[in-house]
Protein backbone atom coordinates (compact mmCIF):
# COMPACT_ATOMS: atom_id res chain seq x y z
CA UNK A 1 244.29 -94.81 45.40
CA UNK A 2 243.36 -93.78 49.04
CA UNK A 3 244.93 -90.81 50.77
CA UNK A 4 248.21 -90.49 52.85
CA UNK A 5 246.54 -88.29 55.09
CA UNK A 6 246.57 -89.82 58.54
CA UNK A 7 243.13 -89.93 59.74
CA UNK A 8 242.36 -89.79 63.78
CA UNK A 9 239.76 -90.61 65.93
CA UNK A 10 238.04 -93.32 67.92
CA UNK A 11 234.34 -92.22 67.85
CA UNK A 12 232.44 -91.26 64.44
CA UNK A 13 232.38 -87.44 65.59
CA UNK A 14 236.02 -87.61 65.57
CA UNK A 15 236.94 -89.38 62.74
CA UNK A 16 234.52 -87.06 60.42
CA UNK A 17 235.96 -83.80 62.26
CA UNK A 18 239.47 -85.47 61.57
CA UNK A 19 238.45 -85.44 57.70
CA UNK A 20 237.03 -82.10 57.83
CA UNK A 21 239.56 -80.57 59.27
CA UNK A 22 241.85 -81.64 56.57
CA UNK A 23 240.31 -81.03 54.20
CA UNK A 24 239.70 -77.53 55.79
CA UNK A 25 243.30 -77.16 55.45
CA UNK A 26 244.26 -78.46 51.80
CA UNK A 27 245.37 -81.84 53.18
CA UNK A 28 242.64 -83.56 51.84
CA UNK A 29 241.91 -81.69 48.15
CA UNK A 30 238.90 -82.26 46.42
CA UNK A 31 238.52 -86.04 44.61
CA UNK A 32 240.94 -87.41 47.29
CA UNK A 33 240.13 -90.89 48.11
CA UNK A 34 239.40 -91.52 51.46
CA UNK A 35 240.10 -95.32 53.08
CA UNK A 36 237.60 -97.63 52.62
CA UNK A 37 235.33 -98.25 55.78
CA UNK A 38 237.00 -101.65 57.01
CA UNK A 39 240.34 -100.82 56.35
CA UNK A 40 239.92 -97.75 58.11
CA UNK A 41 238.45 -99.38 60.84
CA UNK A 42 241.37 -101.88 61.70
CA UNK A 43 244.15 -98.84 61.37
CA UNK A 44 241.60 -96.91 64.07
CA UNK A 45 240.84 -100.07 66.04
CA UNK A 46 237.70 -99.13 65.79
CA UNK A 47 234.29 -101.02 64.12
CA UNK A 48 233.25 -101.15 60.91
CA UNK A 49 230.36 -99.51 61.49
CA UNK A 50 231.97 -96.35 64.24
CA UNK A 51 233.60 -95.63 60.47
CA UNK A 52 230.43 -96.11 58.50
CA UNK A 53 228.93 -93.38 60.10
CA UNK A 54 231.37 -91.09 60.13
CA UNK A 55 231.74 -91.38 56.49
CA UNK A 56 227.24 -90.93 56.41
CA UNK A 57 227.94 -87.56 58.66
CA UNK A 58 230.50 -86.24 56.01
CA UNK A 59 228.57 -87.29 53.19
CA UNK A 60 225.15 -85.28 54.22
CA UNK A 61 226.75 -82.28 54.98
CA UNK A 62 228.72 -82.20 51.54
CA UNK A 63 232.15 -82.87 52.15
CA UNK A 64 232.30 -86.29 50.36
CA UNK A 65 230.65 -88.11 47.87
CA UNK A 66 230.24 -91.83 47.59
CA UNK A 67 230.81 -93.08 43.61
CA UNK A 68 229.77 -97.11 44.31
CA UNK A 69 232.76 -99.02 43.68
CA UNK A 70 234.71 -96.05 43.39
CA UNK A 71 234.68 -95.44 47.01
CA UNK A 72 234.32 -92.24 49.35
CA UNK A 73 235.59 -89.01 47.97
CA UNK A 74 236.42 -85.35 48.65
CA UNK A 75 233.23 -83.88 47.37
CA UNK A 76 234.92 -81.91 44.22
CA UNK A 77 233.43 -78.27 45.83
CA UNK A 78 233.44 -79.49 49.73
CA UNK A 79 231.16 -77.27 52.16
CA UNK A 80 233.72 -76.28 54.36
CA UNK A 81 236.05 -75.13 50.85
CA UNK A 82 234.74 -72.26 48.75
CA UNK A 83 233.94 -71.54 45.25
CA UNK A 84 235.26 -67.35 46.43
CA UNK A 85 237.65 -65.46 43.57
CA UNK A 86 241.07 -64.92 43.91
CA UNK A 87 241.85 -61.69 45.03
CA UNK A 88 242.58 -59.22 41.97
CA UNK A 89 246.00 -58.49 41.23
CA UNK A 90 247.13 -54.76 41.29
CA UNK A 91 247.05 -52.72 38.43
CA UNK A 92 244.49 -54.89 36.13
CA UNK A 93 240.81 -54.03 35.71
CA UNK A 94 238.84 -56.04 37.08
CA UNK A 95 236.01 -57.46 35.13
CA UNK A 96 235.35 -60.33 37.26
CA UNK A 97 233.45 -59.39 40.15
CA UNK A 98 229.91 -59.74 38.49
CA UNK A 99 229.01 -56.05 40.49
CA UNK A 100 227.22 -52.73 39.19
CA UNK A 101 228.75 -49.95 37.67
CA UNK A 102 229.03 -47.92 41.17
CA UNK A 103 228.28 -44.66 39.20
CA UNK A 104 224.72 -45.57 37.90
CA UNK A 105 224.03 -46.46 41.81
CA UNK A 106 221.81 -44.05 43.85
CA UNK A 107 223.24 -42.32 46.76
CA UNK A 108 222.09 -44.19 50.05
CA UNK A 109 220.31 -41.75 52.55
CA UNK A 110 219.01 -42.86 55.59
CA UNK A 111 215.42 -41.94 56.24
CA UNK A 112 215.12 -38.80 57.97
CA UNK A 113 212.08 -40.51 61.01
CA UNK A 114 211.71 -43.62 62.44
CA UNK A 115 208.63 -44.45 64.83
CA UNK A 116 210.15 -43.52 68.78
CA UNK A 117 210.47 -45.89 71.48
CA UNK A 118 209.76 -49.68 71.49
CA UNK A 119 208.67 -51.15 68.07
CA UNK A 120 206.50 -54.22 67.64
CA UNK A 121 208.32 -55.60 64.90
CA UNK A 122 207.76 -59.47 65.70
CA UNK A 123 203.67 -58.57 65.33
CA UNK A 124 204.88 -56.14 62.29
CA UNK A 125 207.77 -57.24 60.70
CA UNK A 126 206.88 -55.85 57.27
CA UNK A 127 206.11 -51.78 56.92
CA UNK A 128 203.16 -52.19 55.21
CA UNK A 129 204.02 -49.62 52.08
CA UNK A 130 206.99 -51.55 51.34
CA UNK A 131 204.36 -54.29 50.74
CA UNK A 132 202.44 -52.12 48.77
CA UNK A 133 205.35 -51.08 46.88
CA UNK A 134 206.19 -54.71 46.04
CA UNK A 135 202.89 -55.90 45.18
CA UNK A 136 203.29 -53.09 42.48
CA UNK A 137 206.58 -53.64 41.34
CA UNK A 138 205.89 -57.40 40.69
CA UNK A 139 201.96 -57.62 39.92
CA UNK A 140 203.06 -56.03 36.31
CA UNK A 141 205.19 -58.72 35.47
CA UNK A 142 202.33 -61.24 36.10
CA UNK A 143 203.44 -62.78 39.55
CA UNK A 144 201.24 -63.62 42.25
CA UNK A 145 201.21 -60.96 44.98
CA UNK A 146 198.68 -62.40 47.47
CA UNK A 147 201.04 -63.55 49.84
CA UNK A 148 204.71 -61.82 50.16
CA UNK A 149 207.22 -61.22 52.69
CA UNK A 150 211.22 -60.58 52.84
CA UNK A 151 214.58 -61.22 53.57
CA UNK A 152 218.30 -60.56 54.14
CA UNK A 153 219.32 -60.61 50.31
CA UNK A 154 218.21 -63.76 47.82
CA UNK A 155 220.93 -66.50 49.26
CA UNK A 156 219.23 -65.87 52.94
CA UNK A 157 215.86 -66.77 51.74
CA UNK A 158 216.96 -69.30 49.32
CA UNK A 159 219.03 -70.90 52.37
CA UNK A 160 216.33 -70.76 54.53
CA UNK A 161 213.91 -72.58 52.47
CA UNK A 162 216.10 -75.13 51.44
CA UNK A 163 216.82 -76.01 55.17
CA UNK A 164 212.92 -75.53 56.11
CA UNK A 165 211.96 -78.09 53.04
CA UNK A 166 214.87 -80.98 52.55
CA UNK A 167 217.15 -82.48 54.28
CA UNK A 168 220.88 -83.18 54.06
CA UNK A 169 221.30 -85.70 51.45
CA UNK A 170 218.50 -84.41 49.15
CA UNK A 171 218.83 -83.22 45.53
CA UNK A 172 218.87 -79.85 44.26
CA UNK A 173 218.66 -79.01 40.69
CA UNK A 174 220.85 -76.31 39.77
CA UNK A 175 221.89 -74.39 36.64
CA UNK A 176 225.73 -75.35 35.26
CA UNK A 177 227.17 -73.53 34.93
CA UNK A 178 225.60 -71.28 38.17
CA UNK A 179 225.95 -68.36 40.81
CA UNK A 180 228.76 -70.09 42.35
CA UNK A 181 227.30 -68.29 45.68
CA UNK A 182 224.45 -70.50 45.45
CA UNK A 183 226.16 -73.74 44.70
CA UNK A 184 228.41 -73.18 48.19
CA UNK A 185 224.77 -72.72 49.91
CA UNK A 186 223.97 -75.76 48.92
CA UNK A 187 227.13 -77.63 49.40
CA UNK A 188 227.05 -76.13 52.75
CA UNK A 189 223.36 -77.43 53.61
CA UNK A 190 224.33 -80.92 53.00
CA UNK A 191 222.32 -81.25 50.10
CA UNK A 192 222.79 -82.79 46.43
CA UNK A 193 223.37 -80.91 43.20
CA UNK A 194 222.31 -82.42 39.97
CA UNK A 195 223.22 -79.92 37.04
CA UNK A 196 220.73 -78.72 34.67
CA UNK A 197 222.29 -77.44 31.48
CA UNK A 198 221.70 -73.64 30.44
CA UNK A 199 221.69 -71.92 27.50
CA UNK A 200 220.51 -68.04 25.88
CA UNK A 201 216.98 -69.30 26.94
CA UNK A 202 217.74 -70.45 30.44
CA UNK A 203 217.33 -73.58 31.93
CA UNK A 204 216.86 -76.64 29.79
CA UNK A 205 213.74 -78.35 29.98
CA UNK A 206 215.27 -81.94 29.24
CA UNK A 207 217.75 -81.26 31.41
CA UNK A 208 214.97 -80.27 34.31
CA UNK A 209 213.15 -83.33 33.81
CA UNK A 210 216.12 -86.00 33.96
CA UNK A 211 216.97 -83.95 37.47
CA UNK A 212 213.24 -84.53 38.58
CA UNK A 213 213.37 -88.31 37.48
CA UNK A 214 216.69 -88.33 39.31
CA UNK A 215 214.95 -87.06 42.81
CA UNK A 216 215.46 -83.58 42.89
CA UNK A 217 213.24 -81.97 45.18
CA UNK A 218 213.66 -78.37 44.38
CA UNK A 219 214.69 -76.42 41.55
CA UNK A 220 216.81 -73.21 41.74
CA UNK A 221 216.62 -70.88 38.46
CA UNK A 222 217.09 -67.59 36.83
CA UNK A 223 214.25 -66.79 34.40
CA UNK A 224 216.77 -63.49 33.07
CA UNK A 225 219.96 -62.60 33.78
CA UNK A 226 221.09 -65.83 34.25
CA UNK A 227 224.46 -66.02 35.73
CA UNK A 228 227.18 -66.16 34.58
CA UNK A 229 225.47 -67.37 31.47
CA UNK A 230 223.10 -64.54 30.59
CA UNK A 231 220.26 -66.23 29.26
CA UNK A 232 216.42 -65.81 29.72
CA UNK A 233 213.07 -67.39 29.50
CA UNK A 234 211.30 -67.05 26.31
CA UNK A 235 207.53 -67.66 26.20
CA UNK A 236 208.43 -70.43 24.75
CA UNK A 237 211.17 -71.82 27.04
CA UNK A 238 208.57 -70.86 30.04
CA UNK A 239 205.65 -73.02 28.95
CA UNK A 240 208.17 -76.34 28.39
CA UNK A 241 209.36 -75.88 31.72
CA UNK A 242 205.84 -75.44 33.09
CA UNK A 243 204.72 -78.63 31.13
CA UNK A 244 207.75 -80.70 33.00
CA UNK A 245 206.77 -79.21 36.52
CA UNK A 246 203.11 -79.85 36.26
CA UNK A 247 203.98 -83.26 36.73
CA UNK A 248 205.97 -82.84 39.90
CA UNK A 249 203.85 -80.38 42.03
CA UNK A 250 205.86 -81.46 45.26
CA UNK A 251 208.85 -79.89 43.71
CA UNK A 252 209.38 -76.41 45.23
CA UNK A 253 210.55 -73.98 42.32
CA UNK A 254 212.65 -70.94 43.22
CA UNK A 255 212.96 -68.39 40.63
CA UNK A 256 215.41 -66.09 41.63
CA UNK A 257 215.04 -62.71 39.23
CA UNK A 258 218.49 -61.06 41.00
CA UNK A 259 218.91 -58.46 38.39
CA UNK A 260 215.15 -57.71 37.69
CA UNK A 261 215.22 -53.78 36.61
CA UNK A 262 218.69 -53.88 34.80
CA UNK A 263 218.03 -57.14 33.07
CA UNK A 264 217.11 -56.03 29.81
CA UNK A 265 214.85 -58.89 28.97
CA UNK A 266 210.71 -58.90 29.44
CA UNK A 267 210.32 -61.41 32.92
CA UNK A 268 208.39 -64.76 31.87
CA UNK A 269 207.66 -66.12 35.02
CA UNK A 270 206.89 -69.78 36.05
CA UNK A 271 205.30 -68.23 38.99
CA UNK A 272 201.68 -67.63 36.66
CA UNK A 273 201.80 -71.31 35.17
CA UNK A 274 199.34 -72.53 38.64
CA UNK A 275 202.31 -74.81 40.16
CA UNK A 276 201.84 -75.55 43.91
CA UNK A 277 204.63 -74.93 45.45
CA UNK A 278 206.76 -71.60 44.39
CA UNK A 279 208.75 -68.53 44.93
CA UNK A 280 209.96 -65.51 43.48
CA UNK A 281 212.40 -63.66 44.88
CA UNK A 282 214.19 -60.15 43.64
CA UNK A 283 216.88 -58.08 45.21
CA UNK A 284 218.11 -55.15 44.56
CA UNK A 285 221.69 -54.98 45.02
CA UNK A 286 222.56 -55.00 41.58
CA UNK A 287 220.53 -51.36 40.79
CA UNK A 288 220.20 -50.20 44.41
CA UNK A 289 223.35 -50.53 46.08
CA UNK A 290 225.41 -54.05 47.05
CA UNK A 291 224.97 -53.25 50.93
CA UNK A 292 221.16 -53.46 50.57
CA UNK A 293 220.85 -57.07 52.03
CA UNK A 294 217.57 -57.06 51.59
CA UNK A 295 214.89 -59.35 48.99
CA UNK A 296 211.17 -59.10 48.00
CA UNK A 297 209.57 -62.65 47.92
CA UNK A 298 206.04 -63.80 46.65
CA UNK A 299 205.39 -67.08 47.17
CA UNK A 300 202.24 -70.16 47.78
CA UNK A 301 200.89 -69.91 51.09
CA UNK A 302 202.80 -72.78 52.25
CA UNK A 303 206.25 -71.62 51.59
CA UNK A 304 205.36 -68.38 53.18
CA UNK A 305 204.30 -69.91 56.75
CA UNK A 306 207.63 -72.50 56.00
CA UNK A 307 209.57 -69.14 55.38
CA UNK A 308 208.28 -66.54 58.13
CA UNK A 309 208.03 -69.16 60.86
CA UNK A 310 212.03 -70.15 60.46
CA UNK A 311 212.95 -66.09 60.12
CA UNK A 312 210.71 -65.44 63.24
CA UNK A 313 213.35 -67.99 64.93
CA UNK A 314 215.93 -67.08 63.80
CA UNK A 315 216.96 -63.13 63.18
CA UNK A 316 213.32 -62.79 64.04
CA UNK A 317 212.59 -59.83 61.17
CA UNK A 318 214.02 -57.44 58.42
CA UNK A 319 215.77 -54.21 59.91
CA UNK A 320 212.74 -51.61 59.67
CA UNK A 321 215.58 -49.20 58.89
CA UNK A 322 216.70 -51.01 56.00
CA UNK A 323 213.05 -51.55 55.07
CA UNK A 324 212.38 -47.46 55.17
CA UNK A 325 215.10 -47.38 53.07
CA UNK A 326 214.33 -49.42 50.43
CA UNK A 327 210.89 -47.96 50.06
CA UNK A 328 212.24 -44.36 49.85
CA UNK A 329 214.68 -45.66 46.88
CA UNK A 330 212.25 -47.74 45.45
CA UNK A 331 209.04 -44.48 45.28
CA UNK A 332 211.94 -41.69 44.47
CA UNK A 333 211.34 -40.56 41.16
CA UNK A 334 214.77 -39.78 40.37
CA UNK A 335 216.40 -43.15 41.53
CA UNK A 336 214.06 -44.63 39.14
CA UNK A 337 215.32 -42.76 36.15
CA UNK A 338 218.91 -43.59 37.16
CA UNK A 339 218.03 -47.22 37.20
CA UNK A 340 216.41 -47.04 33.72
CA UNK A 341 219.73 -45.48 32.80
CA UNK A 342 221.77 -48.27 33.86
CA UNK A 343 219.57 -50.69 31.74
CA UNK A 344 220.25 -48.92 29.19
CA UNK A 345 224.08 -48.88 29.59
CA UNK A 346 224.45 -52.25 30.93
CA UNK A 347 222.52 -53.10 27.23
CA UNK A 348 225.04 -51.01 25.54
CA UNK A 349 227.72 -52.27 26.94
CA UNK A 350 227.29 -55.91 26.85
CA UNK A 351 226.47 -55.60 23.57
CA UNK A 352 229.11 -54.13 22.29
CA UNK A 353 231.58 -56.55 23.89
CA UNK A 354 229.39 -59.60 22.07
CA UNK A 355 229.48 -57.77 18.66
CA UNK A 356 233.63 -57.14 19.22
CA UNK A 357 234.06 -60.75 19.92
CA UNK A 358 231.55 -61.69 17.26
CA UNK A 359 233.45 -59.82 14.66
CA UNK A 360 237.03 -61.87 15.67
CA UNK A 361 235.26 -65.44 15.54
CA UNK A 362 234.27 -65.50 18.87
CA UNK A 363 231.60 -67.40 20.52
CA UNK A 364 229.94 -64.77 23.26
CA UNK A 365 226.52 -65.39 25.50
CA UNK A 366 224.51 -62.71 27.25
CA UNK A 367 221.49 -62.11 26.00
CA UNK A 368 220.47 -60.24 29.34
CA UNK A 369 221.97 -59.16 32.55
CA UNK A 370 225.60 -57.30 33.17
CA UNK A 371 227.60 -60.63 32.21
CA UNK A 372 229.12 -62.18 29.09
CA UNK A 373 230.25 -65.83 29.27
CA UNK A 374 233.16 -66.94 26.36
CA UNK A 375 233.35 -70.87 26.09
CA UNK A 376 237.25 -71.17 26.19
CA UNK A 377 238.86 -74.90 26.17
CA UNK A 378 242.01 -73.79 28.68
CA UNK A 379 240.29 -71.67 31.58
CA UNK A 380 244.21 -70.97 32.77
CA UNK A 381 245.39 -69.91 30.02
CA UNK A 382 242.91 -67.05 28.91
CA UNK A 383 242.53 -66.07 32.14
CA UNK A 384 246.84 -65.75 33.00
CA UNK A 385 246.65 -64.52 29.26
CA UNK A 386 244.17 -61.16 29.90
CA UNK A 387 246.14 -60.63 32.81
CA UNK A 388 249.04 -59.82 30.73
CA UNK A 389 246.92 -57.83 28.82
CA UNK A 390 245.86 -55.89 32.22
CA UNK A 391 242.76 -57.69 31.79
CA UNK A 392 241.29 -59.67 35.35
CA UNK A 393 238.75 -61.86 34.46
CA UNK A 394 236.97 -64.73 36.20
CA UNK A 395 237.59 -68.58 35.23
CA UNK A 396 234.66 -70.53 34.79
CA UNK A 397 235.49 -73.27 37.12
CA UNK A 398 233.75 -71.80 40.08
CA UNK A 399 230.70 -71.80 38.39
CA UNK A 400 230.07 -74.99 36.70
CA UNK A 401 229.08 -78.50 37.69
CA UNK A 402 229.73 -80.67 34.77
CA UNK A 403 228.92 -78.14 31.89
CA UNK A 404 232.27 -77.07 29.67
CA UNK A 405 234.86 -74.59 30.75
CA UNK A 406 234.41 -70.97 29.75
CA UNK A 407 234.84 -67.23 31.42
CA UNK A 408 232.75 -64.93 32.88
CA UNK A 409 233.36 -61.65 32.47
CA UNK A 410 231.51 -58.65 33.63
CA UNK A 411 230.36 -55.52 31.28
CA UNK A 412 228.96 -53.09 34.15
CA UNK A 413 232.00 -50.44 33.57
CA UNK A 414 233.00 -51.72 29.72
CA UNK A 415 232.71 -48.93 27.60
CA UNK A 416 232.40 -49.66 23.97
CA UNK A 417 235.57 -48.31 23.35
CA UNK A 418 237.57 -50.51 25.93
CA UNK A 419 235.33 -53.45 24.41
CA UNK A 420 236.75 -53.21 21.04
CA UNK A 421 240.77 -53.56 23.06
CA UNK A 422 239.63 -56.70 24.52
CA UNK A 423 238.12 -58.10 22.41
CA UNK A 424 241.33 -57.88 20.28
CA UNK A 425 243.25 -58.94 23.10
CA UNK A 426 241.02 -62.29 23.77
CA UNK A 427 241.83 -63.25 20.11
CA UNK A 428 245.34 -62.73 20.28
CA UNK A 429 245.38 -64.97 24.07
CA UNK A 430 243.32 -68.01 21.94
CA UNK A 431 245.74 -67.36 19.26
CA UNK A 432 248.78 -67.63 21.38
CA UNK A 433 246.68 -70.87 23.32
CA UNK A 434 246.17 -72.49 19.77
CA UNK A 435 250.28 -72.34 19.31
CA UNK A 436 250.84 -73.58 22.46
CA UNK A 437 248.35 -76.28 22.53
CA UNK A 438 248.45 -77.52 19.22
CA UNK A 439 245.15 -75.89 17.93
């Protein structure tokens, strides 16, 4: 059944700002029907075709979706709506922000010189021992270091390739469920999602090869980490993913490795399986410090000229500041034993939350990383449960495609201890959920 909305307009810029700007506003909410073209057309006086092209505009830039004979849609996570949380409630703890434990995080010191007066950073955008330092930190883990460079944080370089490579209206494979930061990106470029299923070995490789029969011109993964799922590669999960992209070397593959040092899983990288067109990108956000916007890439040669010739356009080059700081984190002895501490703890701790809800019947995954996903049926009601508990965590629903509802929650400041309450209080929510629903 179409919308009630009124829809204005007499050219096909107006009509699709008319839609956008409703459903901006909540007018139009996601799966609302939209008129079809002709019909539209006579209440607009305008042609068939004025209409028709409106409805193209709004379809490549991700605010609706075309089903055949089931007409235009609100696309069901629009571009110009937001997969964001809700703001946390006072007086719960929060376990649904997906960030570090802030007291395993080094203390950020600027660096004590820069170099004085005018710097060439357009002919020098990268310090050349923060290259060094890279090429080190990623050579062990059997990645390519030839050719590297950086960026603003993973989602800028992941952005920027995506807009360098396809255009609006392409397919994107993407994990489901998946960093919901990364499925608004590519909402927001215009640009198809088709889901790839995960599990506690990452991406499937099934799954991957339906999404490259379906079109999809680049794939976006985790190899450990994964979230909000937790999974990671094993060798044997690497090599049947390699065998399905051999046979699509025009497929760019990003592997984004976000957590990297306080993963807690060995890094089998697709990067070393010879495919043509690649990148790896880390941060270091999650170990460093959040306000580090800043990523290590290595990548084919092509991707790197596609990459550095966009950035040279655009904010033209990483901070040198930010890049002095990085390498004085990265070399400082201490910092690095405070990282392999928060490993360590993030291990413990996630752990000990899957062994609590293990021990009460309760399906847990994380086999790496800082998060914990719990399969749930009702999303709602666990969630509005734990907050009565004075738990906040985070409903699934901003995460996932078409995969099955579940919870994220995040271990980085669960002690054991405060594991073993939860826990307890998760099974008496699905107990209480079971009553209401019937079981």
């Amino acid at each position: 059944m179409a919308t009630q909305y009124a829809i204005s307009g007499t050219t096909a810029k107006g009509i699709a700002a008319s839609v956008e700007r409703a459903v901006a506003e909540g007018s139009l909410a996601p799966q609302a029907a939209l008129p079809p073209v002709r019909r539209l057309a006579d209440d607009l006086g305008v042609s068939p075709g004025t209409v028709a092209t409106a409805y193209k505009e709004l379809r490549q830039r991700g605010i609706v979706v075309t089903r055949g004979r089931g007409g235009t849609v609100v696309a069901p996570a629009p571009a110009v709506a937001s997969r964001r949380p809700p703001k946390v409630p006072e007086g719960l703890r929060d376990l649904a922000g997906g960030h570090p434990d802030p007291h395993l995080l080094p203390g950020l010191v600027p660096p004590s010189r820069l170099s004085p007066g005018a710097r060439s950073h357009r002919s020098a955008p990268r310090l050349a021992r923060l290259e060094d330092a890279v090429r080190a930190w990623l050579r062990p883990d059997g990645v390519p270091v030839e050719h590297v460079t950086f960026a603003h944080g993973a989602l800028d370089l992941v952005g920027r390739l995506l807009s360098v490579e396809l255009r609006p209206g392409d397919a994107v494979a993407m994990e489901d469920p998946g960093y919901h930061h990364l499925l608004d990106l590519v909402t927001a470029l215009g640009l198809r999602m088709v889901p790839v299923a995960v599990d506690d070995e990452g991406v499937s490789p099934e799954a991957v090869r339906e999404a490259l029969r379906a079109g999809a011109r680049a794939l976006v993964c985790s190899p450990r980490a994964q979230n909000p799922y937790g999974g990671r590669f094993s060798v044997g999960r690497r090599d049947a993913l390699l065998d399905v992209l051999r046979d699509h070397p025009e497929v760019l593959v990003v592997e984004n490795d976000h957590a990297s040092a306080v993963a807690d899983a060995p890094l089998r990288t697709l990067t070393e399986g010879g495919l043509s067109r690649w990148v790896h990108v880390r941060t270091v956000s999650k170990f460093l410090g959040t306000d580090l916007r800043w990523a290590a890439a290595a990548c084919d040669p092509i991707t790197l000229g596609r990459h550095d010739g966009r950035l040279l356009l655009t904010s033209g080059w990483v901070s040198h500041l930010l890049q002095e700081t990085v390498y004085g984190l990265l070399s400082d002895e201490g910092t690095r034993a405070l990282v392999a501490r928060a490993e360590e703890t993030y291990t413990v701790r996630r752990n000990a939350l899957i062994r609590e809800l293990g021990d009460r019947g309760i399906e847990a995954h994380g086999a790496s990383g800082m998060n914990v996903w719990v399969p749930v049926r009702d999303e709602s009601a666990v969630v509005n449960g734990l907050r009565s508990y004075g738990w906040w965590v985070a409903a699934g629903a901003r995460f996932r495609l078409s995969a099955g509802p579940g919870v994220r929650i995040t271990v980085a400041e669960l002690e054991p201890a405060d594991a073993a309450r939860l826990a307890s209080d998760f099974a008496g929510v699905l107990g209480e959920s079971e009553a209401t629903y019937g079981g």
